[in-house]
N, C-alpha and C. Protein backbone atom coordinates (compact mmCIF):
# COMPACT_ATOMS: atom_id res chain seq x y z
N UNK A 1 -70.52 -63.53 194.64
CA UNK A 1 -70.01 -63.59 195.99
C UNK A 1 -68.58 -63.05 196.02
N UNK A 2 -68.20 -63.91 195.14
CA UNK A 2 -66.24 -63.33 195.22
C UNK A 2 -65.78 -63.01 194.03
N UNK A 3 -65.66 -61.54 193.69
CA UNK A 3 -65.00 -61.19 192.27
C UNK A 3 -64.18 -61.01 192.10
N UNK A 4 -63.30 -60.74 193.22
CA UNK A 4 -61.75 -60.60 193.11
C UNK A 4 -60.62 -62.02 193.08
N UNK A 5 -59.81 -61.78 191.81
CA UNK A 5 -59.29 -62.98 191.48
C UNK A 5 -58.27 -63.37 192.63
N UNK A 6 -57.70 -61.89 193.54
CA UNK A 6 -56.58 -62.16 194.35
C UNK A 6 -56.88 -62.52 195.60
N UNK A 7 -58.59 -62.48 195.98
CA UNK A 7 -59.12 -63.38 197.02
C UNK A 7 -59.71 -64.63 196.72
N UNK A 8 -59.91 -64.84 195.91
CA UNK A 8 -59.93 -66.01 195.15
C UNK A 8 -58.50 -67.13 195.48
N UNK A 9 -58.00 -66.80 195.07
CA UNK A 9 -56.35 -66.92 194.94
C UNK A 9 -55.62 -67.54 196.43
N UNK A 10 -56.29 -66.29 197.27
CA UNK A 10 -56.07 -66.31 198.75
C UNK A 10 -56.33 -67.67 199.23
N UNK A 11 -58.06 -67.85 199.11
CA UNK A 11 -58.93 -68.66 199.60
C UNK A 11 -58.49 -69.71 199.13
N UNK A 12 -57.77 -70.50 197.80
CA UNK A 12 -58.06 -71.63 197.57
C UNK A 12 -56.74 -72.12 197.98
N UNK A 13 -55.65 -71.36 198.59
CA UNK A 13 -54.39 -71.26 198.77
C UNK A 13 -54.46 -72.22 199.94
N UNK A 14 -55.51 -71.32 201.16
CA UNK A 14 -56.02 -71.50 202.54
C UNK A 14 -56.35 -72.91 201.83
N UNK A 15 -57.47 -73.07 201.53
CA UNK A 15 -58.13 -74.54 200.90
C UNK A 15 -56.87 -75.31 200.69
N UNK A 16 -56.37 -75.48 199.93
CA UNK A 16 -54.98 -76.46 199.75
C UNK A 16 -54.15 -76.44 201.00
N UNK A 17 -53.92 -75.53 201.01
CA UNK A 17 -52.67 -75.88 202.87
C UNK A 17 -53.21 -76.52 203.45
N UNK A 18 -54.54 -76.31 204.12
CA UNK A 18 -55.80 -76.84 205.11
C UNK A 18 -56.02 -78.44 204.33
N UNK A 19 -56.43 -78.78 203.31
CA UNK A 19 -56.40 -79.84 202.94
C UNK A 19 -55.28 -80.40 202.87
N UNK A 20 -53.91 -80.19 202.62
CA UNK A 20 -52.45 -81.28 202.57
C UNK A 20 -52.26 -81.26 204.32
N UNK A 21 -52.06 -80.17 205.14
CA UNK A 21 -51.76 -80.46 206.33
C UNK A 21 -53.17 -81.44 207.02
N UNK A 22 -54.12 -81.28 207.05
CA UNK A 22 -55.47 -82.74 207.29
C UNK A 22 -54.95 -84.14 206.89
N UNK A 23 -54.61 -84.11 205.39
CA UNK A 23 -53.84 -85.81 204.90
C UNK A 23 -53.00 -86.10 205.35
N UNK A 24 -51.94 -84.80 206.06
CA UNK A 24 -50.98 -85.45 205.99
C UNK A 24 -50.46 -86.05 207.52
N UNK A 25 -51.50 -84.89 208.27
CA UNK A 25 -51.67 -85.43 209.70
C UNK A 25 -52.32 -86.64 210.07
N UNK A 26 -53.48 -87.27 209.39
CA UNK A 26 -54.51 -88.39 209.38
C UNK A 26 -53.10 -89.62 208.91
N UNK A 27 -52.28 -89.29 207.91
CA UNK A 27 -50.94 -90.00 207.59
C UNK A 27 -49.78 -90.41 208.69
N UNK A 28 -49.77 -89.29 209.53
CA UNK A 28 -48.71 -89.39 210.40
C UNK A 28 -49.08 -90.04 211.75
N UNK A 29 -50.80 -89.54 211.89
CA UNK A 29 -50.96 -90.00 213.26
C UNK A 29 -52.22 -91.16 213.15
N UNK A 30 -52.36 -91.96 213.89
CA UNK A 30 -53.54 -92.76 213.71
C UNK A 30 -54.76 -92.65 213.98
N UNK A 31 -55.30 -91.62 213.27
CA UNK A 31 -56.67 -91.25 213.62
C UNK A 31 -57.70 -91.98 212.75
N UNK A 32 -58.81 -92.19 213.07
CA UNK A 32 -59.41 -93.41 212.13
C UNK A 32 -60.18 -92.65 210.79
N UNK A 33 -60.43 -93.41 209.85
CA UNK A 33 -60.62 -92.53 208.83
C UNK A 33 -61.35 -93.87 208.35
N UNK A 34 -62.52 -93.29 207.04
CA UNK A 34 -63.27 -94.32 206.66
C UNK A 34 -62.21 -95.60 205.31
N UNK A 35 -62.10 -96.71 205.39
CA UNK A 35 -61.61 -97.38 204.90
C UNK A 35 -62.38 -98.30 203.96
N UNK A 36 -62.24 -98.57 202.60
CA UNK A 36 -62.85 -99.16 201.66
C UNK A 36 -62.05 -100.45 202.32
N UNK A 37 -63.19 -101.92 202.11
CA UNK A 37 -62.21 -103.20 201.96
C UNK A 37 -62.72 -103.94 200.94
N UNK A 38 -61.53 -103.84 199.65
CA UNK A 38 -62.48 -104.16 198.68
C UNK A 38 -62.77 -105.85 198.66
N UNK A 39 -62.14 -106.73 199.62
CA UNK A 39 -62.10 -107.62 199.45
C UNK A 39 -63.34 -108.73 200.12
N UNK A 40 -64.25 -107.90 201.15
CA UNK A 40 -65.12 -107.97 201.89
C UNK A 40 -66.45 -106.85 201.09
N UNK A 41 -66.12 -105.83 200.00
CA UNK A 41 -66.85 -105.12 199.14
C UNK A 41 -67.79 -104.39 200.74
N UNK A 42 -66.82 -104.11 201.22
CA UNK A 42 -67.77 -103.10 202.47
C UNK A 42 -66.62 -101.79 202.86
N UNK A 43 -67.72 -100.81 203.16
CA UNK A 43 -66.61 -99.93 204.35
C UNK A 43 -66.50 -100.43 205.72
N UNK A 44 -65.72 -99.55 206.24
CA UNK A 44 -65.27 -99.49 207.56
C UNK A 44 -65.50 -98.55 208.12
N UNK A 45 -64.86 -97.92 209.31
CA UNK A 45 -64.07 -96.83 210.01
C UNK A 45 -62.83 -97.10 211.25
N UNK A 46 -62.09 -96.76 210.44
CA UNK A 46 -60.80 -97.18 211.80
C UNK A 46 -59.42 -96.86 210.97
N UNK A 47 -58.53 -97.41 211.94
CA UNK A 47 -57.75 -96.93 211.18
C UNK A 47 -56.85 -98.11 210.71
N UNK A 48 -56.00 -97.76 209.63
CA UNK A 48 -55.59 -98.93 208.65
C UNK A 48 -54.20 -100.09 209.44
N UNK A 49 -54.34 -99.53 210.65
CA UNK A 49 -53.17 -100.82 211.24
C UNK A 49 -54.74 -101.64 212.05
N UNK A 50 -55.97 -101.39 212.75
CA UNK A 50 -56.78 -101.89 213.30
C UNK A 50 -57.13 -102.75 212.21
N UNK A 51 -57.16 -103.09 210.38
CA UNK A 51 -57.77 -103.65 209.70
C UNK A 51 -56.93 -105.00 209.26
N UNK A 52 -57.27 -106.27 209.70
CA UNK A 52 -56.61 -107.89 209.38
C UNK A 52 -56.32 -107.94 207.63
N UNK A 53 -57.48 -107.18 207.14
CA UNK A 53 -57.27 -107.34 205.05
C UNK A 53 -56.40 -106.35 204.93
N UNK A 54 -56.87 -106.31 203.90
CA UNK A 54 -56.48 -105.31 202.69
C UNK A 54 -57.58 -104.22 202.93
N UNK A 55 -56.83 -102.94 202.64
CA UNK A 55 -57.66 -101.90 202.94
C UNK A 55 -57.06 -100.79 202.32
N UNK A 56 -58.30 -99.85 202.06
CA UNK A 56 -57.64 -98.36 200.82
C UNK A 56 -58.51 -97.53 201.60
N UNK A 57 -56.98 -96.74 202.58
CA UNK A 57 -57.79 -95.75 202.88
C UNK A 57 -57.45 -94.30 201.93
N UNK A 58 -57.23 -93.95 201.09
CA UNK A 58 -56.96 -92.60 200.25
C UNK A 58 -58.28 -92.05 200.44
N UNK A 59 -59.34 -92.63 199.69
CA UNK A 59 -60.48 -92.14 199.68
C UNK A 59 -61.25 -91.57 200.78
N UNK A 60 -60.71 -92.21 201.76
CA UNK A 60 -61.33 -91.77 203.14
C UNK A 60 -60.78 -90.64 203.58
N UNK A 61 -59.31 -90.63 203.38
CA UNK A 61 -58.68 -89.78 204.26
C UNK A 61 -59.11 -88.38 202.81
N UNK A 62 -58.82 -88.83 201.80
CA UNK A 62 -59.33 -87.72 201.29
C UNK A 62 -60.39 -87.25 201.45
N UNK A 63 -61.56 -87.75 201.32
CA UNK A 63 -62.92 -86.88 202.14
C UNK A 63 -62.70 -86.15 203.21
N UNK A 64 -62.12 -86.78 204.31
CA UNK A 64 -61.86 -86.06 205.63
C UNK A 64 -61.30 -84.74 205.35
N UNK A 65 -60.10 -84.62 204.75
CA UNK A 65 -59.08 -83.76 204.54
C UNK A 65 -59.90 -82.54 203.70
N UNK A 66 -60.46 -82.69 202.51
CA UNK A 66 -61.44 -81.92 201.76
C UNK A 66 -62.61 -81.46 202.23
N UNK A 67 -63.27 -82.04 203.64
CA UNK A 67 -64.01 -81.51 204.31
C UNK A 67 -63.89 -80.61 205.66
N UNK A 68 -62.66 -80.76 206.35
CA UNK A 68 -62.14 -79.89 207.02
C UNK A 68 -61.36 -79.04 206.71
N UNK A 69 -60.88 -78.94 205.23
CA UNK A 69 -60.47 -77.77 204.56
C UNK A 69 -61.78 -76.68 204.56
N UNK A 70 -62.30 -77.71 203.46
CA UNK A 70 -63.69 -76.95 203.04
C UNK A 70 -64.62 -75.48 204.18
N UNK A 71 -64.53 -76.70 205.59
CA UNK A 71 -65.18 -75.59 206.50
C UNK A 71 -64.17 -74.43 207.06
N UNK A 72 -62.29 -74.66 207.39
CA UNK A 72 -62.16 -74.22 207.60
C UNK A 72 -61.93 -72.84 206.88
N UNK A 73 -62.16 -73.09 205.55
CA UNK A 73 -61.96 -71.97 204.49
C UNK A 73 -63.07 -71.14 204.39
N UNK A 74 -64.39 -72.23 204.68
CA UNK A 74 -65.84 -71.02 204.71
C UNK A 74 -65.49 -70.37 206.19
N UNK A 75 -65.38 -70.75 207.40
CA UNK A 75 -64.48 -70.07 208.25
C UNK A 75 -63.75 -68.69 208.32
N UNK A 76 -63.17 -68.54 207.37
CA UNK A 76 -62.18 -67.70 207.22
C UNK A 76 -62.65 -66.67 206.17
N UNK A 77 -63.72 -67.10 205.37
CA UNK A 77 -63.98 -66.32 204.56
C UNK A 77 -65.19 -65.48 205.52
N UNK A 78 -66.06 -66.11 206.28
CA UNK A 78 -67.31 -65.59 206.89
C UNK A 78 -66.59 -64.66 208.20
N UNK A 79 -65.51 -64.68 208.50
CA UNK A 79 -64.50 -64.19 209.71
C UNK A 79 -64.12 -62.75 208.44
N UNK A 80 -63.73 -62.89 207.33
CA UNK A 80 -63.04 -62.21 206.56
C UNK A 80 -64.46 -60.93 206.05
N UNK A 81 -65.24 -61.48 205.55
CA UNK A 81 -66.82 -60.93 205.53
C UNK A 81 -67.42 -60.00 206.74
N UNK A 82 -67.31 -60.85 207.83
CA UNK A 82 -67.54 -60.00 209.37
C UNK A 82 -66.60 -58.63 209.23
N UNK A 83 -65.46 -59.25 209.38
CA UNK A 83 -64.25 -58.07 209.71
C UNK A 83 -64.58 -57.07 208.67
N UNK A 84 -65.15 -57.39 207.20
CA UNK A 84 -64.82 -55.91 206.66
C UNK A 84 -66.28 -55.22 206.67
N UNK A 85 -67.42 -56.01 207.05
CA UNK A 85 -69.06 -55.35 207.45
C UNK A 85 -68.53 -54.50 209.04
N UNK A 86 -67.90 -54.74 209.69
CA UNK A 86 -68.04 -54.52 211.14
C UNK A 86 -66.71 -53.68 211.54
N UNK A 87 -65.56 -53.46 210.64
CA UNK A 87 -64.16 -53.60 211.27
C UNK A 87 -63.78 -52.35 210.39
N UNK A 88 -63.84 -52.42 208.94
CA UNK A 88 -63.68 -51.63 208.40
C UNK A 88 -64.28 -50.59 207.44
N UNK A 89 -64.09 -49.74 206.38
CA UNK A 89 -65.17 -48.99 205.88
C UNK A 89 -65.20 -49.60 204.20
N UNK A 90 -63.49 -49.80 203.86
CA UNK A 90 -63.68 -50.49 202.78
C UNK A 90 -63.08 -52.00 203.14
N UNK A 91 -62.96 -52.73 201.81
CA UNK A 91 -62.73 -54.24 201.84
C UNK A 91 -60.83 -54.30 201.83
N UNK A 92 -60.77 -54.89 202.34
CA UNK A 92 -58.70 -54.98 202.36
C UNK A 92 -58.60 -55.74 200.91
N UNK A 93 -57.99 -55.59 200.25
CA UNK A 93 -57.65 -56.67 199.14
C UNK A 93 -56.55 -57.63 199.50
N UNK A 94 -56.32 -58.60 199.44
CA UNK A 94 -54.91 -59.31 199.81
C UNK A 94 -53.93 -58.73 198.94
N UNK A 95 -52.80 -58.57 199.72
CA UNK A 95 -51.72 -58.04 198.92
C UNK A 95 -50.68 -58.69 198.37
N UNK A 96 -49.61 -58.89 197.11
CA UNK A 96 -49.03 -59.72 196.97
C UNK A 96 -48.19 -60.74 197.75
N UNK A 97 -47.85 -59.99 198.79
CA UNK A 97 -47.02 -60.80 199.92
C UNK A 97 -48.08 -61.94 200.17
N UNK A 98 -48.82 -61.48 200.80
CA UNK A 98 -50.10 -62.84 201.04
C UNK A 98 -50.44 -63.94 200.49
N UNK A 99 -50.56 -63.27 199.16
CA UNK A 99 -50.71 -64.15 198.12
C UNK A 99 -49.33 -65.55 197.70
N UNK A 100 -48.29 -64.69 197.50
CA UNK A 100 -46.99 -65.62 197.32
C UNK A 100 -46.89 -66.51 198.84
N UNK A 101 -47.10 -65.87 200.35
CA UNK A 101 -46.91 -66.72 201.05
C UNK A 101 -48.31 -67.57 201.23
N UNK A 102 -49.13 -67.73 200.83
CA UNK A 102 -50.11 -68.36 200.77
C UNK A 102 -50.13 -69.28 199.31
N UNK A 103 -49.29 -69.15 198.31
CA UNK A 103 -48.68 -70.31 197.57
C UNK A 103 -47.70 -70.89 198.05
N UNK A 104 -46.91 -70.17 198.89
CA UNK A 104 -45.50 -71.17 199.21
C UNK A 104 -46.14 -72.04 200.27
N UNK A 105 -46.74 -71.91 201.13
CA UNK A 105 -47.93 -72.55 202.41
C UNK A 105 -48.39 -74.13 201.30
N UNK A 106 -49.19 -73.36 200.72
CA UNK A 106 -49.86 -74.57 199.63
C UNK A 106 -48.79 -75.62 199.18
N UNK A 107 -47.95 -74.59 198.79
CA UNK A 107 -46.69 -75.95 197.67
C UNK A 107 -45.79 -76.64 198.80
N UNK A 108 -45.35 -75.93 200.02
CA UNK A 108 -45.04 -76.54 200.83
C UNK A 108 -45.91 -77.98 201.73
N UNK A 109 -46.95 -77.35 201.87
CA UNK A 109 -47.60 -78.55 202.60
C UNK A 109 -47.94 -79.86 202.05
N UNK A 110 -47.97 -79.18 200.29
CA UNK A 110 -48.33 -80.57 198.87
C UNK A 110 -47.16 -81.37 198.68
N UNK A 111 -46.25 -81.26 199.45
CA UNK A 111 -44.72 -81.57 199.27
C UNK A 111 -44.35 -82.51 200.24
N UNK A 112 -44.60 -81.63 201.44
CA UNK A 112 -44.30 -82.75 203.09
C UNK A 112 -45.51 -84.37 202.81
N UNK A 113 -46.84 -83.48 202.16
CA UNK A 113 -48.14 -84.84 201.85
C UNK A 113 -47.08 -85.79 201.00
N UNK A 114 -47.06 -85.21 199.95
CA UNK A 114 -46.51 -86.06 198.88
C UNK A 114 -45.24 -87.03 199.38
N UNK A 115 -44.14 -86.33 199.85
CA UNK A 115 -42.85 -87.33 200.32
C UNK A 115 -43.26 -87.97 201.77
N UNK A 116 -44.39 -87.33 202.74
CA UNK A 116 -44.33 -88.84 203.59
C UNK A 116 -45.19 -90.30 202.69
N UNK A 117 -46.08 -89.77 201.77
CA UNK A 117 -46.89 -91.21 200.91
C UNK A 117 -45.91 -91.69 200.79
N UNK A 118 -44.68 -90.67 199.55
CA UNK A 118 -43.84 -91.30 199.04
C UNK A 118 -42.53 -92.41 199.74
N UNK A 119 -42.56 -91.98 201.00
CA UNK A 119 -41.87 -92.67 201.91
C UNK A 119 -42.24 -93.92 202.36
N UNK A 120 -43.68 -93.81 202.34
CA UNK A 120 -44.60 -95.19 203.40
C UNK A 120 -44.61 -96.16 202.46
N UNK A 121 -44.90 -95.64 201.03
CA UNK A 121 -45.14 -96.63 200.16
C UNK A 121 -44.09 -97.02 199.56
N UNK A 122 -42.79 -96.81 199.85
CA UNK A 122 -41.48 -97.00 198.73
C UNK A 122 -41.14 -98.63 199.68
N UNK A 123 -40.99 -99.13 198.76
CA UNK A 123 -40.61 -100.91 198.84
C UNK A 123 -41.17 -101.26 199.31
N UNK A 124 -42.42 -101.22 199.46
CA UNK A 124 -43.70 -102.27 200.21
C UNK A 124 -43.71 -102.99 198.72
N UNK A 125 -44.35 -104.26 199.17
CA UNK A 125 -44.41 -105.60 198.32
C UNK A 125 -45.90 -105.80 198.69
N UNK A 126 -46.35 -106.39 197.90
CA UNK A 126 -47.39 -106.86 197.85
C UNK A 126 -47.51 -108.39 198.75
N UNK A 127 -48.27 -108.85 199.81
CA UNK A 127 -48.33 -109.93 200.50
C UNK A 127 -49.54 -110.62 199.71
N UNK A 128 -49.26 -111.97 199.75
CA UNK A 128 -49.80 -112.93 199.30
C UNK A 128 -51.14 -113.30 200.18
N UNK A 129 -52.42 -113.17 200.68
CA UNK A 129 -53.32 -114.02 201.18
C UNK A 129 -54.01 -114.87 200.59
N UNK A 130 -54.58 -115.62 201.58
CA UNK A 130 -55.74 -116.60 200.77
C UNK A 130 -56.44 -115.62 200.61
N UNK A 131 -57.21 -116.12 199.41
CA UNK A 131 -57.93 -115.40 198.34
C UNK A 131 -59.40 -116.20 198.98
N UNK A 132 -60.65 -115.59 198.36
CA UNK A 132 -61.98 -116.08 198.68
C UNK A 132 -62.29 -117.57 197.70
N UNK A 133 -62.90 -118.26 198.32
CA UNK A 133 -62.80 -119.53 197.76
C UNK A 133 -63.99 -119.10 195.91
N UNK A 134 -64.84 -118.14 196.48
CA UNK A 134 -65.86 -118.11 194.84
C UNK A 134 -65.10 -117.55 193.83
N UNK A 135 -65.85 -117.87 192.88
CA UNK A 135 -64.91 -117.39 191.89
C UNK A 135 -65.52 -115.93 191.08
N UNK A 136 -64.80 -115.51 190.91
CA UNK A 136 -64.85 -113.69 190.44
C UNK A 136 -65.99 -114.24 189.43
N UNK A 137 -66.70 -112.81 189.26
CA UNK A 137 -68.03 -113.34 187.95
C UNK A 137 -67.39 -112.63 186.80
C-alpha cells in the first residue's frame, strides 16, 4: 500500500498530532469518555467530575483519541489517494518541509498533552474512602 518511507513519516506524524490534540481536548473540556471504576469492577461512560468513586479514565480517553486519529488519518490518506488518481499524473512525494513541520505538529501537541496531565495531576493526594466491607480474595 505505502512504500514510501517519507509518506509513511507524513501519515504517522498526522496520526500523532490527531491523537495528542483528541487527549488533550477530551482533558481540557468535559466530554464524556468511557471510565473504568475499579472499585465497583465495572465501566461507565461520562465524564470523570459526573463519577462519586474513584475512576481511571486514561484508557478511555485513550481509545477515543487513537480512534479519531486513526480515521482521521485513513481520511487523509484516501483524500491523498483520490487527489493523485484524479488530480494529478504522478504521485507528489512529501517534501522535507512537510515532513519537519509535521514532526514539530507531533512534538508540539505531545508536549501541550503531556504538561496539561502534568499540571492536573501535580499535588493531588490521594483521598481516603470507605473501603468495601468484603475482604479482597
Amino acid at each position: 500500500m505505502m512504500t514510501d518511507p517519507r509518506r509513511a513519516a507524513l501519515y504517522s506524524s498526522i496520526l500523532t498530532t490527531t491523537t495528542s490534540l483528541v487527549f488533550f481536548l477530551t482533558g481540557v473540556m468535559a466530554l464524556p469518555v468511557p471510565l473504568y471504576l475499579p472499585l465497583d469492577h465495572r465501566w461507565s461512560f461520562g465524564t470523570v467530575a459526573g463519577e462519586p468513586s474513584l475512576s481511571m479514565d486514561y484508557f478511555g480517553r485513550s481509545l477515543i483519541a487513537l480512534g479519531i486519529a486513526g480515521i482521521v488519518t485513513g481520511l487523509v490518506a484516501l483524500a491523498a489517494g483520490f487527489w493523485n488518481r484524479h488530480g494529478r499524473t504522478t504521485k507528489p512525494e512529501p517534501g522535507t518541509r512537510a515532513l519537519r513541520l509535521g514532526l514539530a505538529y507531533a512534538v508540539t501537541a505531545f508536549v501541550l498533552c503531556a504538561s496539561l496531565f502534568a499540571y492536573k495531576l501535580y499535588g493531588r493526594e490521594a483521598v481516603l474512602t470507605d473501603l468495601p466491607s468484603d475482604p479482597l480474595p
